[in-house]
Protein backbone atom coordinates (compact mmCIF):
# COMPACT_ATOMS: atom_id res chain seq x y z
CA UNK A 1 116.97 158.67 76.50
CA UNK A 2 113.73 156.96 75.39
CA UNK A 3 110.44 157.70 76.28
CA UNK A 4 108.72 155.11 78.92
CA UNK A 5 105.30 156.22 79.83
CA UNK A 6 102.58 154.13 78.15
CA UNK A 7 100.51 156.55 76.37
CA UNK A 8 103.33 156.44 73.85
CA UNK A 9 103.17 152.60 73.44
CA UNK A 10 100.12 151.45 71.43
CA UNK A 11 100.45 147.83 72.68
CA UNK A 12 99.88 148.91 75.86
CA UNK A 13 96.57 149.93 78.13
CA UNK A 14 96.37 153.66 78.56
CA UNK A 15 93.34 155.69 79.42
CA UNK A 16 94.89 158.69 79.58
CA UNK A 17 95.59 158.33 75.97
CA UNK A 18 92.04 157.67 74.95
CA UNK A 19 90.73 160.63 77.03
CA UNK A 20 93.23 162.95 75.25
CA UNK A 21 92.72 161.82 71.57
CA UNK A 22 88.84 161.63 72.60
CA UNK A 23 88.60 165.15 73.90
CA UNK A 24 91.52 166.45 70.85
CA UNK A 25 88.98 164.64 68.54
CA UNK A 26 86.24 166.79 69.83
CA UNK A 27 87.67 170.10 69.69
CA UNK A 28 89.02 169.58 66.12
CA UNK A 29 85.33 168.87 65.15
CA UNK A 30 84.68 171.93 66.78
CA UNK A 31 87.12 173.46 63.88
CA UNK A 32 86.62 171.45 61.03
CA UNK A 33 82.90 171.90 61.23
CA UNK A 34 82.47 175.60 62.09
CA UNK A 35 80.27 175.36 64.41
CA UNK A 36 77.90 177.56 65.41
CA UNK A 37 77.84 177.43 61.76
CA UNK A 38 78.01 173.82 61.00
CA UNK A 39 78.87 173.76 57.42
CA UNK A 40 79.73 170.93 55.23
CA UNK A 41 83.15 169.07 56.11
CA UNK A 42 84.63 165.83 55.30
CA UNK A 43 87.36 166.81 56.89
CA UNK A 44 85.42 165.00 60.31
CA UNK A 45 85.98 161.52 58.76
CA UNK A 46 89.98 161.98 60.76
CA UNK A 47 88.47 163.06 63.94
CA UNK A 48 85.51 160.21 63.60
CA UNK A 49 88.13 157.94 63.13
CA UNK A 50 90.19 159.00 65.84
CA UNK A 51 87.41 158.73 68.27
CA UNK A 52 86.58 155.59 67.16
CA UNK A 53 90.42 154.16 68.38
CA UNK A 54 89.87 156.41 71.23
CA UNK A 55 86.75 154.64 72.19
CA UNK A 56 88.73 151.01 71.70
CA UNK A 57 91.29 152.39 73.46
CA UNK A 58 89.75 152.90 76.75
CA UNK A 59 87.44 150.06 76.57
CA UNK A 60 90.55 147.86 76.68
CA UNK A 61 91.07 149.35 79.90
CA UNK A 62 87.97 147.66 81.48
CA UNK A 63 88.67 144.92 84.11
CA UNK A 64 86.90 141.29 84.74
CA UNK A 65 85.12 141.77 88.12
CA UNK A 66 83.53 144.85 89.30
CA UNK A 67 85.15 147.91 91.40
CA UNK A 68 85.03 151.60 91.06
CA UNK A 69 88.25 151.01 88.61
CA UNK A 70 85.75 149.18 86.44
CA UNK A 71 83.09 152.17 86.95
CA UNK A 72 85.42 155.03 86.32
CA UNK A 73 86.91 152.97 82.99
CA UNK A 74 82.81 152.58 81.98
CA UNK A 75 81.64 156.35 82.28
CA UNK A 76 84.93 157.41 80.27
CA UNK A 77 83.63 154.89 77.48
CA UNK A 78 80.29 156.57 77.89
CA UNK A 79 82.03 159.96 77.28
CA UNK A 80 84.09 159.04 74.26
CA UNK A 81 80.66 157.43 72.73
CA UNK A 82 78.67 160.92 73.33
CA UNK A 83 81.72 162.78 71.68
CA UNK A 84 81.59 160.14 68.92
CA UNK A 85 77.87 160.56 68.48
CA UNK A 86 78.51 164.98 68.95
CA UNK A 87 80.86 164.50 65.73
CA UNK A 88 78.81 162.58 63.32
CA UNK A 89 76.29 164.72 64.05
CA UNK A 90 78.50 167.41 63.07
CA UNK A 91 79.33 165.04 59.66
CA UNK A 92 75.84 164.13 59.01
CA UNK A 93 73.51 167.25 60.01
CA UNK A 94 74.53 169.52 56.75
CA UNK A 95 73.95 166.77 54.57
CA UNK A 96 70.45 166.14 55.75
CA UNK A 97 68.90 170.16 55.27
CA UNK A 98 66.69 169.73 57.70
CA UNK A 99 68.86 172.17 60.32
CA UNK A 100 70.06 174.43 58.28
């Protein structure tokens, strides 16, 4: 039996999808970093890049005309760009010695 839900089909809108790999994305950081710890990883460059389809992802999502569909779709693009912005800080802070 195949699989029909959409978060499975790339050609097809899904924000579930982009939530999941967003938030997955963010707690791999989490990993790969070491935080409290941050050390130096470039191990982040796969969830960066993740996040960054993520963030596509659900922005394809957004609609023409204005309704709280349209709002909701907005604030999860605002929360995939704040995890995108948490992980290359995560890439970029050990590199810069000014932290650590």
């Amino acid at each position: 039996m195949a699989l029909h839900f959409s978060i499975f089909r790339l050609r097809k809108k899904s924000l579930l999808r982009g939530t999941i790999l967003a938030l997955g994305s963010m707690a791999s950081a989490f990993r790969f970093s070491g935080f409290p710890e941050v050390r130096k990883s470039l191990w982040l460059l796969i969830p960066f890049l993740v996040t960054c389809f993520a963030t596509f992802d659900t922005a394809r999502c957004l609609e023409k005309r204005w309704t709280f569909y349209h709002g909701a779709v907005l604030l999860l693009v605002y929360v995939d760009l704040m995890v995108l912005l948490m992980i290359s800080f995560f890439l970029l802070a050990p590199y810069s010695g000014a932290f650590f």
